[in-house]
C-alpha atoms as a PDB file:
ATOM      1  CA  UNK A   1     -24.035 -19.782 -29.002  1.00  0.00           C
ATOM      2  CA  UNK A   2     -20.248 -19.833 -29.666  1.00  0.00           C
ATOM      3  CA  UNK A   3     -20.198 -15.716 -29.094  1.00  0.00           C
ATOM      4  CA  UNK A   4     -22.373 -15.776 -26.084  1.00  0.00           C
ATOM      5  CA  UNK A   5     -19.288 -18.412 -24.853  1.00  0.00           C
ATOM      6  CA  UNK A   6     -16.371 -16.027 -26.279  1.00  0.00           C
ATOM      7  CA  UNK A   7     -18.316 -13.182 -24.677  1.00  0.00           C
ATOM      8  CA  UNK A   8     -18.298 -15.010 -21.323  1.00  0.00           C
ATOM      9  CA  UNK A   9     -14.717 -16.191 -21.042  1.00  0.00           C
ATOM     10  CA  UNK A  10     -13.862 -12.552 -22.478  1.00  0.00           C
ATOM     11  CA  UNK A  11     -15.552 -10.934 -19.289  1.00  0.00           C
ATOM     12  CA  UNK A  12     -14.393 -14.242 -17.402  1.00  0.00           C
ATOM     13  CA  UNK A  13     -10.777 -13.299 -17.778  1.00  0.00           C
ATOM     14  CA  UNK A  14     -11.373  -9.297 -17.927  1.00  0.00           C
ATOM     15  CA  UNK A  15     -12.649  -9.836 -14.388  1.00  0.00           C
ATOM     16  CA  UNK A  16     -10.113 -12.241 -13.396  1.00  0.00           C
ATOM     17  CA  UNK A  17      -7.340  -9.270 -14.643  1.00  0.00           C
ATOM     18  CA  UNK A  18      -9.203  -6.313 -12.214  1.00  0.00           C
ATOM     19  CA  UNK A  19      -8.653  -8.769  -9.401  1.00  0.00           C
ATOM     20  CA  UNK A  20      -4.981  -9.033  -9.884  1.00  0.00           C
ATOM     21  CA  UNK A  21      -4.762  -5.448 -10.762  1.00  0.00           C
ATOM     22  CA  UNK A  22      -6.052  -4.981  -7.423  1.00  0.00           C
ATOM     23  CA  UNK A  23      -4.294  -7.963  -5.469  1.00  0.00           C
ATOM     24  CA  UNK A  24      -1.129  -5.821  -6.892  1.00  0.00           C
ATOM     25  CA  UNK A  25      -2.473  -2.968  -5.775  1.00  0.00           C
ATOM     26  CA  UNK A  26      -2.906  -3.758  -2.670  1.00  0.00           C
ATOM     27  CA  UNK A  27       0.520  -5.789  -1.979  1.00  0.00           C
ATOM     28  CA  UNK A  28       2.174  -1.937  -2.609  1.00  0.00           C
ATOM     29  CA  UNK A  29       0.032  -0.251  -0.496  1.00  0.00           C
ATOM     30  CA  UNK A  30       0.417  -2.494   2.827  1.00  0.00           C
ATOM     31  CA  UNK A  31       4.130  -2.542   1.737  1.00  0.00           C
ATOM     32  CA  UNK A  32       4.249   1.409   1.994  1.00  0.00           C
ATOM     33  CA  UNK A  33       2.346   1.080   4.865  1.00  0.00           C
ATOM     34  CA  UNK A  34       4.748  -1.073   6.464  1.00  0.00           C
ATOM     35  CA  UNK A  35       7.459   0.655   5.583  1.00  0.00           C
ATOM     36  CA  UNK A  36       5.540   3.823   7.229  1.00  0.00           C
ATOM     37  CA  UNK A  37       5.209   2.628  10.226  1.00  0.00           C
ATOM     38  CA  UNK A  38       8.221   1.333  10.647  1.00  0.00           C
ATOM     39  CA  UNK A  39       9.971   4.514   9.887  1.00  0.00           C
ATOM     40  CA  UNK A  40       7.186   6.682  12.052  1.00  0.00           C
ATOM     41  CA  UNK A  41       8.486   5.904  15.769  1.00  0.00           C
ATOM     42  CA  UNK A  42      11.966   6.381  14.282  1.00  0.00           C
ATOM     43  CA  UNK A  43      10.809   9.351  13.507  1.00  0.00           C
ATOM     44  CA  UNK A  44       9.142  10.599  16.811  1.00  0.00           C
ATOM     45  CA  UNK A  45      12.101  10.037  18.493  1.00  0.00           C
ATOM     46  CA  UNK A  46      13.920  11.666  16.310  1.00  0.00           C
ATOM     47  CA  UNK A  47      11.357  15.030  17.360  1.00  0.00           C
ATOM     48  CA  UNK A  48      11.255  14.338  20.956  1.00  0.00           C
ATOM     49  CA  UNK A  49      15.114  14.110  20.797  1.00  0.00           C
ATOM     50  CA  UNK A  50      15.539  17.407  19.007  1.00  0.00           C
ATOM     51  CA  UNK A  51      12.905  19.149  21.483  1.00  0.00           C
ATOM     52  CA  UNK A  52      14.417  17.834  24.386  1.00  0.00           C
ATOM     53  CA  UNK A  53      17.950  19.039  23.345  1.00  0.00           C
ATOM     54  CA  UNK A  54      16.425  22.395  22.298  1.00  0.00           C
ATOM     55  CA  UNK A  55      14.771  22.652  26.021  1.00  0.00           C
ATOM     56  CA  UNK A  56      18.366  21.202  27.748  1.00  0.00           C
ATOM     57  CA  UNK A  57      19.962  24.434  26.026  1.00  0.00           C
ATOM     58  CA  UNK A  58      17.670  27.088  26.786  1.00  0.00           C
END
């Protein structure tokens, strides 16, 4: 009886680790993801600036 109970709480908090694992996991991917889009229109206008320059000289 006492292992089935050690074998419980064993998977009990083996679970409990994969979830924050994954909670962590996922905190760095909407963080890059944030940071992504934030940077992305920065960097369209960036383009669009360059192209537009590039057709201005030509």
């Amino acid at each position: 009886m006492l292992i089935i109970k050690y074998d419980c709480i064993k998977l009990y908090l083996n679970k409990l680790h994969k979830e924050q694992e994954y909670e962590a996991a996922n905190e760095v991917a909407k963080s890059n993801f944030k940071k992504l889009s934030n940077s992305l229109p920065l960097k369209l206008k960036q383009k669009e600036a360059k192209n537009s320059k590039a057709n201005y000289q030509s």
